[in-house]
C-alpha atoms as a PDB file:
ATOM      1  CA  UNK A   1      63.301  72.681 103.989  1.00  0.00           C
ATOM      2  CA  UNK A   2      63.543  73.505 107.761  1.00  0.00           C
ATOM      3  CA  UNK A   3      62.457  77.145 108.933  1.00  0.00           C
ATOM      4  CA  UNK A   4      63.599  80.040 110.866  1.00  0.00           C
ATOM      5  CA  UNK A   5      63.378  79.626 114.901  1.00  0.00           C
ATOM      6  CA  UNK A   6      62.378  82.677 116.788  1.00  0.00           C
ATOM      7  CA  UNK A   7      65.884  82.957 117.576  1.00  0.00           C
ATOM      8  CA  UNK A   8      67.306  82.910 113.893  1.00  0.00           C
ATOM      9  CA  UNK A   9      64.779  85.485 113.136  1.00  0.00           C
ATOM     10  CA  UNK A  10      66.069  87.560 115.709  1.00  0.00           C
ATOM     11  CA  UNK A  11      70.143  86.515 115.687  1.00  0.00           C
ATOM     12  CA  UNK A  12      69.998  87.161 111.564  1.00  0.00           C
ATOM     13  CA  UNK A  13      67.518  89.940 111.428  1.00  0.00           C
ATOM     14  CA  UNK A  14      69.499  93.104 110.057  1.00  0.00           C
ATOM     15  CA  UNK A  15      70.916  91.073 107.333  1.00  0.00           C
ATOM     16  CA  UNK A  16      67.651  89.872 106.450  1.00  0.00           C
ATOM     17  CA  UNK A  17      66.765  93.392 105.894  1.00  0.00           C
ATOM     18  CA  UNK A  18      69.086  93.358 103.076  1.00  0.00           C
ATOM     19  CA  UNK A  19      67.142  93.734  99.640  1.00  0.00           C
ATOM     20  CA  UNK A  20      66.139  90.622  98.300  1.00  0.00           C
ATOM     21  CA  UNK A  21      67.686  89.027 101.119  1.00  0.00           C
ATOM     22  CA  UNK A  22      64.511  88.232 103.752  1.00  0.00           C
ATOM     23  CA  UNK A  23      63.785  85.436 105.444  1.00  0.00           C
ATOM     24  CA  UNK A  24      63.654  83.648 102.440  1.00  0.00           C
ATOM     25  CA  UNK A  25      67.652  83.866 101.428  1.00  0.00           C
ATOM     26  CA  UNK A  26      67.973  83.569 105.353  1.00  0.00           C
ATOM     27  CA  UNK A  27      66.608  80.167 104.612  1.00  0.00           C
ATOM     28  CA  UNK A  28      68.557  79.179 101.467  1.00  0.00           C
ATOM     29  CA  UNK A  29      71.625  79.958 103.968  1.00  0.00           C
ATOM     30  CA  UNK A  30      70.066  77.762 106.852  1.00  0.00           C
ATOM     31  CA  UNK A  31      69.572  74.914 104.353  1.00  0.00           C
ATOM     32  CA  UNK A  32      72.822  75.220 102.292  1.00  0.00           C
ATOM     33  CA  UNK A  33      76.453  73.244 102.925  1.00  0.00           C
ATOM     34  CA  UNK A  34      79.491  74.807 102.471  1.00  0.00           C
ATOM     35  CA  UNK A  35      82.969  73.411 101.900  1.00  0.00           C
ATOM     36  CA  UNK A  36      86.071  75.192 103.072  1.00  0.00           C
ATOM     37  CA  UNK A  37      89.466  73.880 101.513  1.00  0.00           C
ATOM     38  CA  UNK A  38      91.961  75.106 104.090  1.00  0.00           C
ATOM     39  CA  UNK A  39      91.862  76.797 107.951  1.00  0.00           C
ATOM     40  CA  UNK A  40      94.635  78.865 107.682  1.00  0.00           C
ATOM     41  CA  UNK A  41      94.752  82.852 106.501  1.00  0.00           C
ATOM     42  CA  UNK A  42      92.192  82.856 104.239  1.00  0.00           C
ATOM     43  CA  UNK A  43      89.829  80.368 105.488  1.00  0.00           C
ATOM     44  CA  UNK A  44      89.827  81.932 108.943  1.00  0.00           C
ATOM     45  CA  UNK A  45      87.989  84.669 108.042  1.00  0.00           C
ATOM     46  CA  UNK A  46      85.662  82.592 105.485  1.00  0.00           C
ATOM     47  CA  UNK A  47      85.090  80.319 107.748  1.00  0.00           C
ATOM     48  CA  UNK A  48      83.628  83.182 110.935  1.00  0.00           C
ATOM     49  CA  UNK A  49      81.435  84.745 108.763  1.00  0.00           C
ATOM     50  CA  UNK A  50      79.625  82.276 107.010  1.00  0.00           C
ATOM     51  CA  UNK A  51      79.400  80.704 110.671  1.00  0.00           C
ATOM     52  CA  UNK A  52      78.035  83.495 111.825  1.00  0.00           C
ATOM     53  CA  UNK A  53      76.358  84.493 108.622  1.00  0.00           C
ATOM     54  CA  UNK A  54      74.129  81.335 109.382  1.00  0.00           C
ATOM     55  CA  UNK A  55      75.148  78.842 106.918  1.00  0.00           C
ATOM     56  CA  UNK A  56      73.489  75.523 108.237  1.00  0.00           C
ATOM     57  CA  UNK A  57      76.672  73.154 107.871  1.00  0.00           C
ATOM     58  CA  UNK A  58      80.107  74.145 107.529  1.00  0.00           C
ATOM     59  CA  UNK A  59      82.834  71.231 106.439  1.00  0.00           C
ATOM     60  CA  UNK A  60      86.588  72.668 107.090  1.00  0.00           C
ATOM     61  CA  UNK A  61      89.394  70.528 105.845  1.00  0.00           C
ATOM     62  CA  UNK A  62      92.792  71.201 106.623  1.00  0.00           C
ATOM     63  CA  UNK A  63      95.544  69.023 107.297  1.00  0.00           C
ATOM     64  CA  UNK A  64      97.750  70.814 109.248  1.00  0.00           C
ATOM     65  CA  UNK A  65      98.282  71.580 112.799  1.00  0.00           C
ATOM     66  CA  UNK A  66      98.399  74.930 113.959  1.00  0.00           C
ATOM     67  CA  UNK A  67     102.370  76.731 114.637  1.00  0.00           C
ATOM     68  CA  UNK A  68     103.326  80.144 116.364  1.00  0.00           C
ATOM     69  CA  UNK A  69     104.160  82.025 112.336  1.00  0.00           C
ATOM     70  CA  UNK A  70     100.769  81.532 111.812  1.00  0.00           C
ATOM     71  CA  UNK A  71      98.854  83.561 114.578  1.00  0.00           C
ATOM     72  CA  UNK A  72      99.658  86.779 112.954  1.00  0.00           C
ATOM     73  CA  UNK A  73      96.614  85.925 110.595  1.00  0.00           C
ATOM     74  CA  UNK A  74      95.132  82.545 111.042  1.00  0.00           C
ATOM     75  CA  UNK A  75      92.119  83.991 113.589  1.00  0.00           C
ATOM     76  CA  UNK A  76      90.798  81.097 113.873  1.00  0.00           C
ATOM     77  CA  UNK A  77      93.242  80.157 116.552  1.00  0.00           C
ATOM     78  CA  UNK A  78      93.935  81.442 119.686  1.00  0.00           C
ATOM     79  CA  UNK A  79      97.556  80.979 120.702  1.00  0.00           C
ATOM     80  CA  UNK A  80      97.059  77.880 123.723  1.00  0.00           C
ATOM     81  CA  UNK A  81      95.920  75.464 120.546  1.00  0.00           C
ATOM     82  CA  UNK A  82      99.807  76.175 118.798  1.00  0.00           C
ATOM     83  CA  UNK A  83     100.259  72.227 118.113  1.00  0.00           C
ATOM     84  CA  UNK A  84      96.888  71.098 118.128  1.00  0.00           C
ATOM     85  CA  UNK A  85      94.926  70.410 114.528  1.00  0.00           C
ATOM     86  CA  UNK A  86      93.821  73.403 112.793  1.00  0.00           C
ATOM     87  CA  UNK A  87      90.537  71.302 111.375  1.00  0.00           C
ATOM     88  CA  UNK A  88      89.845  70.462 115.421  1.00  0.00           C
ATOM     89  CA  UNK A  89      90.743  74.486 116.393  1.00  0.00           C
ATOM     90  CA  UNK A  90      88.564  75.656 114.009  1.00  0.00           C
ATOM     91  CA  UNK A  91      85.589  73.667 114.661  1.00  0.00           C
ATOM     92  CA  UNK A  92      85.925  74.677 118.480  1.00  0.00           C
ATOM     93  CA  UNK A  93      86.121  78.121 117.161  1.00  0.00           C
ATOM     94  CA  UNK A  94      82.953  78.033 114.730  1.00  0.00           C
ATOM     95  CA  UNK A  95      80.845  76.475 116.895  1.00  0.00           C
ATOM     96  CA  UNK A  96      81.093  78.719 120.155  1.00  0.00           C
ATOM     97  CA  UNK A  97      80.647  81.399 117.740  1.00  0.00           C
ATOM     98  CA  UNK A  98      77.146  80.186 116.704  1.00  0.00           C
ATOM     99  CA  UNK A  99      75.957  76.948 118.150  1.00  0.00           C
ATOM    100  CA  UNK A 100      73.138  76.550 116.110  1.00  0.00           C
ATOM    101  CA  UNK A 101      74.494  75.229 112.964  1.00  0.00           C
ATOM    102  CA  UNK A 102      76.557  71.865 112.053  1.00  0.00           C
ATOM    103  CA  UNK A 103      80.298  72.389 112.114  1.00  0.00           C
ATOM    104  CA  UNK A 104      82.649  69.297 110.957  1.00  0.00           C
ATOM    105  CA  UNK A 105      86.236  69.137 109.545  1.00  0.00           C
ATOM    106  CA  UNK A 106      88.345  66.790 108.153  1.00  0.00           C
ATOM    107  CA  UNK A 107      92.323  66.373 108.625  1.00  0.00           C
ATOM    108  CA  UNK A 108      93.111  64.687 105.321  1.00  0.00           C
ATOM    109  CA  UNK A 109      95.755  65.984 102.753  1.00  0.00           C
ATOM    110  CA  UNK A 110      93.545  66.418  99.633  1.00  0.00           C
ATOM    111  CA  UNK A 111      94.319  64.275  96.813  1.00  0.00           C
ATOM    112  CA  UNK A 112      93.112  62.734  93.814  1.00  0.00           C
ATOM    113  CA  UNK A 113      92.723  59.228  95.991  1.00  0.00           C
ATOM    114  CA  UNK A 114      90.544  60.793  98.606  1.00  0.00           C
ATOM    115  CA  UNK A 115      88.844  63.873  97.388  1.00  0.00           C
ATOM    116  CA  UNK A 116      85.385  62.971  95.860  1.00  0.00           C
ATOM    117  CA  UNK A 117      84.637  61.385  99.017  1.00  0.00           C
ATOM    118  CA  UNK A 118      85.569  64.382 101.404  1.00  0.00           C
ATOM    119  CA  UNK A 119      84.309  66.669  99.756  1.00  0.00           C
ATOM    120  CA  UNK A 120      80.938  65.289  98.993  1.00  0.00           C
ATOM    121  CA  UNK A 121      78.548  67.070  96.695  1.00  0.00           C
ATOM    122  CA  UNK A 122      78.161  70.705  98.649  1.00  0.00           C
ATOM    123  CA  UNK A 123      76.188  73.874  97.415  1.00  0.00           C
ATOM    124  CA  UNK A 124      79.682  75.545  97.132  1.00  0.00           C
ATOM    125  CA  UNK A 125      83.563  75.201  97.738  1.00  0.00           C
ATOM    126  CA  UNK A 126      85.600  77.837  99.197  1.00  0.00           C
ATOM    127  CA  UNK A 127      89.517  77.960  97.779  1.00  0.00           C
ATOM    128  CA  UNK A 128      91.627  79.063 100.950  1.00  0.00           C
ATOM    129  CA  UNK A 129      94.671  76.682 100.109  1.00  0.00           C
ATOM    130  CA  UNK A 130      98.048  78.039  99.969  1.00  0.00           C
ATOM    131  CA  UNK A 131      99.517  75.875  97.161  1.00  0.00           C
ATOM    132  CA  UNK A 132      98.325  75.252  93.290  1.00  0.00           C
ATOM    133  CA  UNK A 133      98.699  71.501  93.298  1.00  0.00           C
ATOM    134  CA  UNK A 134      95.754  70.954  95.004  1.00  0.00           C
ATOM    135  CA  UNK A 135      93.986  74.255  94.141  1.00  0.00           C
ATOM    136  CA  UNK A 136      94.168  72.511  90.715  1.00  0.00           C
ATOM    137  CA  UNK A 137      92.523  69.431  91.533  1.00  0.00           C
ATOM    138  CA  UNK A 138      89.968  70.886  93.695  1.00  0.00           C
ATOM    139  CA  UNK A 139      88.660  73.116  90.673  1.00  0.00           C
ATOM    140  CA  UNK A 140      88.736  69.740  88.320  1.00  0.00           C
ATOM    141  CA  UNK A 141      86.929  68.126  90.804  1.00  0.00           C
ATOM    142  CA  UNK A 142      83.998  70.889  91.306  1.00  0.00           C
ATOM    143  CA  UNK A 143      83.993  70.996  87.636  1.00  0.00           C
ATOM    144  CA  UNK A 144      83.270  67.280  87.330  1.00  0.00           C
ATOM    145  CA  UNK A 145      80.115  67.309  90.094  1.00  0.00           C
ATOM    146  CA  UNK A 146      79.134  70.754  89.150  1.00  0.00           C
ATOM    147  CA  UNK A 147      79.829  72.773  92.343  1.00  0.00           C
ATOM    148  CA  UNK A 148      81.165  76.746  91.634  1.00  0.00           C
ATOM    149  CA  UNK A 149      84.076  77.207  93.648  1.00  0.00           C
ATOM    150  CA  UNK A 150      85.091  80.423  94.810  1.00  0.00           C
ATOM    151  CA  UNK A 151      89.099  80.817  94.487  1.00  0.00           C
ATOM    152  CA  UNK A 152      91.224  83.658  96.546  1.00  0.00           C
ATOM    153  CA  UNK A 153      94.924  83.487  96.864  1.00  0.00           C
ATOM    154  CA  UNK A 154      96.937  86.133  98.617  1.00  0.00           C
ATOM    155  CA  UNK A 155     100.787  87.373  99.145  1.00  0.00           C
ATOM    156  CA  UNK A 156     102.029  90.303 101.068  1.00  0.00           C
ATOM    157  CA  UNK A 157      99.414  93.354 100.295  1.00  0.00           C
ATOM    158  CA  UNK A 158      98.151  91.832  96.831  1.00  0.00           C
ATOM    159  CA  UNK A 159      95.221  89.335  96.654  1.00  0.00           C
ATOM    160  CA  UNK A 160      93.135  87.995  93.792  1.00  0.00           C
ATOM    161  CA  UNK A 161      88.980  86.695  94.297  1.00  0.00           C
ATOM    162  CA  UNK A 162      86.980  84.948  91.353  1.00  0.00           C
ATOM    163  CA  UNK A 163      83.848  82.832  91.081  1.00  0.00           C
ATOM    164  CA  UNK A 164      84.508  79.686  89.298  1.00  0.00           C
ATOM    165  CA  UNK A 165      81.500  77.384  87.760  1.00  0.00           C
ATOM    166  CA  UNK A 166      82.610  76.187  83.934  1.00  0.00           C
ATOM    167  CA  UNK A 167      81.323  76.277  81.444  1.00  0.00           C
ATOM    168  CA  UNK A 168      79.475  79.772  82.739  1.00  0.00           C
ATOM    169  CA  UNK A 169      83.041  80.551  83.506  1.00  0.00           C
ATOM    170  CA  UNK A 170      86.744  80.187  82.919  1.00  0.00           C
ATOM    171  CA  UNK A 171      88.230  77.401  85.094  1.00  0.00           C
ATOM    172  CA  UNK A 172      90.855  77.959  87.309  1.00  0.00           C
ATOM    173  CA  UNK A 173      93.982  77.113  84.827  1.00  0.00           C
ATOM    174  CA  UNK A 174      92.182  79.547  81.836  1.00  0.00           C
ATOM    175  CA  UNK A 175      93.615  82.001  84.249  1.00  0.00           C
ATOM    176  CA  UNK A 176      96.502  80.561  85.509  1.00  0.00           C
ATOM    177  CA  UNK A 177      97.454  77.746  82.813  1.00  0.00           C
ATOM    178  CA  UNK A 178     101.305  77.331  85.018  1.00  0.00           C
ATOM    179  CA  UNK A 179     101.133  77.231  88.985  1.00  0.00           C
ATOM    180  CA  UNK A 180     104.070  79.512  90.151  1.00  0.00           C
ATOM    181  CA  UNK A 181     106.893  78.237  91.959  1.00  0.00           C
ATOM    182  CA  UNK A 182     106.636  76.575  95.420  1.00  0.00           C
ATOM    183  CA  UNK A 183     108.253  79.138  98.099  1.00  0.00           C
ATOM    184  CA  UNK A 184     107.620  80.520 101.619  1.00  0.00           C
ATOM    185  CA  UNK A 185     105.935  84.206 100.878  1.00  0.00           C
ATOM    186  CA  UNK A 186     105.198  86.895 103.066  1.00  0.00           C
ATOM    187  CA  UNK A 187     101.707  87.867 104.228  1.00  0.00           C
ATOM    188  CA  UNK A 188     100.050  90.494 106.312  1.00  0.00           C
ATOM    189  CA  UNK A 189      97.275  89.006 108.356  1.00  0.00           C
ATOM    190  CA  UNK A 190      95.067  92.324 107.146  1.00  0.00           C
ATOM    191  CA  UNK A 191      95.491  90.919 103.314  1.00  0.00           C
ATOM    192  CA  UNK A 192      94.032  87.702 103.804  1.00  0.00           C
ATOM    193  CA  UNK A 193      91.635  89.299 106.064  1.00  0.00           C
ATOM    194  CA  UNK A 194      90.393  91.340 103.142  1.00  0.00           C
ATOM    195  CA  UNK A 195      90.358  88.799 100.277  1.00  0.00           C
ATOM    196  CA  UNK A 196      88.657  86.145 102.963  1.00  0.00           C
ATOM    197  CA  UNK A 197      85.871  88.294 103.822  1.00  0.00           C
ATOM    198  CA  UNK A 198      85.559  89.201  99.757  1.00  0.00           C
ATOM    199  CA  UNK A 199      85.206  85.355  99.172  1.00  0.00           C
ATOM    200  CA  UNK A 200      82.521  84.864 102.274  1.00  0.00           C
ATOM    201  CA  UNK A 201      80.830  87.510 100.303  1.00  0.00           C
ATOM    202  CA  UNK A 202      80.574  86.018  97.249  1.00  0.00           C
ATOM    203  CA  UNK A 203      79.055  82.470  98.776  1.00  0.00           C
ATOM    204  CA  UNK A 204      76.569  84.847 100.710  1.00  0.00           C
ATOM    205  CA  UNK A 205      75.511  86.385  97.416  1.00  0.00           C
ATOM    206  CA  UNK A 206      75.185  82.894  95.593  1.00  0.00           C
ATOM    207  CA  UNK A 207      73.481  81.345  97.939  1.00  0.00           C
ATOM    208  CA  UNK A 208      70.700  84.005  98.744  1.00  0.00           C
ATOM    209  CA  UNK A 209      70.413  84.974  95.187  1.00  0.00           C
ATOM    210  CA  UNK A 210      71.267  88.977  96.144  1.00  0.00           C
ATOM    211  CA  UNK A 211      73.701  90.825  93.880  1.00  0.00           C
ATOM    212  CA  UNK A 212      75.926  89.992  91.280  1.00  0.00           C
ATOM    213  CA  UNK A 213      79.260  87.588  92.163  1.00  0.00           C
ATOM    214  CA  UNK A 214      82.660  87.501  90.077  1.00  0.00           C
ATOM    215  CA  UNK A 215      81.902  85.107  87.439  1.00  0.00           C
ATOM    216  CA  UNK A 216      83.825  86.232  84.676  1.00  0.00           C
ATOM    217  CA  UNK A 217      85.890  88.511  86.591  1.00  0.00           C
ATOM    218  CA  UNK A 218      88.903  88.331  88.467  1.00  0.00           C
ATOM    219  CA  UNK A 219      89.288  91.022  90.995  1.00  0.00           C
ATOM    220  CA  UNK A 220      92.807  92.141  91.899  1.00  0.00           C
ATOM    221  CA  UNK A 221      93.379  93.980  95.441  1.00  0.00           C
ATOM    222  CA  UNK A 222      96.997  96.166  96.095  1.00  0.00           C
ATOM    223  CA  UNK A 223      96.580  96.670  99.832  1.00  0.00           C
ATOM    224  CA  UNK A 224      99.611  99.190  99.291  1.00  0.00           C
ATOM    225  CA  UNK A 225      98.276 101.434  97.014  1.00  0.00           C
ATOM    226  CA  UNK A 226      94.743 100.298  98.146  1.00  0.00           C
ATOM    227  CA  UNK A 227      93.065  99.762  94.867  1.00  0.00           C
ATOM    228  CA  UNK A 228      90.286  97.024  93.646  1.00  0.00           C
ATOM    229  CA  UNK A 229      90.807  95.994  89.673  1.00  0.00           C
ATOM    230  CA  UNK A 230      88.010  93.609  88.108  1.00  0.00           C
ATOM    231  CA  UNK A 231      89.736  92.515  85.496  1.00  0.00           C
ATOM    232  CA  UNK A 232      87.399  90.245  82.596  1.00  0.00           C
ATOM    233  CA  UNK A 233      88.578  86.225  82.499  1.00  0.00           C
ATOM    234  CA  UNK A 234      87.218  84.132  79.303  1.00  0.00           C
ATOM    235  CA  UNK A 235      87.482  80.253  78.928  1.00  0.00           C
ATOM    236  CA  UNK A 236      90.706  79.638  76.977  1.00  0.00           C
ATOM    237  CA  UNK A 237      89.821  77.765  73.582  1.00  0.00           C
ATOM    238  CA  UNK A 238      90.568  74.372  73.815  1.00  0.00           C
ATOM    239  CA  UNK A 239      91.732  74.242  77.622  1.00  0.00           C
ATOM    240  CA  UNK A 240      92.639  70.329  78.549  1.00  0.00           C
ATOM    241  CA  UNK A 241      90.399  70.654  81.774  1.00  0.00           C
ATOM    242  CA  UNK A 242      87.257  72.775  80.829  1.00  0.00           C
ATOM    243  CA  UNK A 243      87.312  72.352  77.021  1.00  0.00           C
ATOM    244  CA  UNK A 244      84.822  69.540  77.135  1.00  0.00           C
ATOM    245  CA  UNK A 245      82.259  71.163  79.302  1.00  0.00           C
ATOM    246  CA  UNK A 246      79.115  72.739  76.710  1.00  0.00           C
END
């Protein structure tokens, strides 16, 4: 396990005054690999800070290229990259923001051809996708290597965070068995903001072993009548995808 540099102790050090944080979670982040499944709303603000948060390598996949409706929340990227790949914008981003840790990304389309291999075997997955196809088969495929995924999905003011890691927990479609319909919906760069930096939170708290995360809950945020509602998920008897796990 590599250490802390002078530099990390100093860069990191009020967070690493954080109750059961120290140098030692400090460490567990230094050492850890993180997945992040999309570099758009959501995965903008995941992706800054658990960069800055000090997570040693940071994989971003996203197969998109950055357009002019997304700057009103993807922070990732500043408007002179409009055209240019999102994966490629946001490693340039991460990586002037801290240059001491590993940033990569990936332009693929996730499917079930390619998607063992990209994602690899990582302490956690981030869900910042934007359709349920693939948020689908990225929870099957966590489930089957054992990685807890962290799922967050917005629209307009409303946005929903969970910790997913069967069979501790439900998986994704024991909450949502149906994937609602395919559509353009509208979205506040401030929403995904919130339910982004929830979701960086929750990898944070896994991976130095400080608090409690959402497993078992889902927790629902109304940015218009500003309210946070945990509400309790359990598996769903005899669920197709998560049944089999003991």
């Amino acid at each position: 396990m590599q250490s802390l540099t002078d530099l990390e102790t100093i860069r990191y050090g009020r967070q690493m005054l954080i109750q059961d944080w120290g140098q030692e979670g400090q460490l567990r982040l230094k050492n850890a690999q993180v997945f992040i499944a999309g570099a758009g709303g959501l995965g903008s603000p995941v992706a800054i800070y658990l960069a800055v948060a000090g997570i040693g390598q940071i994989h971003i996949c996203d197969a998109d290229t950055v357009e002019l409706s997304n700057l009103n929340r993807q922070i990732l990227h500043p408007s002179e990259r409009v055209g240019r790949s999102k994966a490629a914008s946001a490693v340039e981003t991460l990586q002037e923001l801290n240059p001491e840790i590993k940033i990569t990304g990936s332009t693929n389309y996730l499917d079930a051809g390619n998607i063992e291999k990209i994602l690899g075997q990582p302490d956690v997955v981030v869900d910042c996708l934007d359709n349920y196809e693939t948020r689908y088969l990225l929870d099957e495929t966590c489930m089957a290597k054992g990685i807890p995924l962290v799922h967050g999905a917005i629209e307009a003011f409303l946005g929903q965070v969970t910790f997913l890691h069967p069979p501790e927990t439900p998986c994704l479609r024991c909450i949502f068995p149906e994937a609602p319909p395919k559509r353009t919906f509208p979205v506040v760069g401030a929403t995904p903001g919130v339910i982004g930096c929830l979701q960086a939170m929750e990898v944070l708290k896994h991976l130095t072993h400080t608090g409690s995360t959402l497993k078992g809950r889902l927790l629902i945020f109304d940015g218009e009548d500003m309210t946070f509602a945990p509400i309790e998920v359990q598996r769903r008897p005899g669920c197709p995808h998560c049944g089999h796990l003991t």
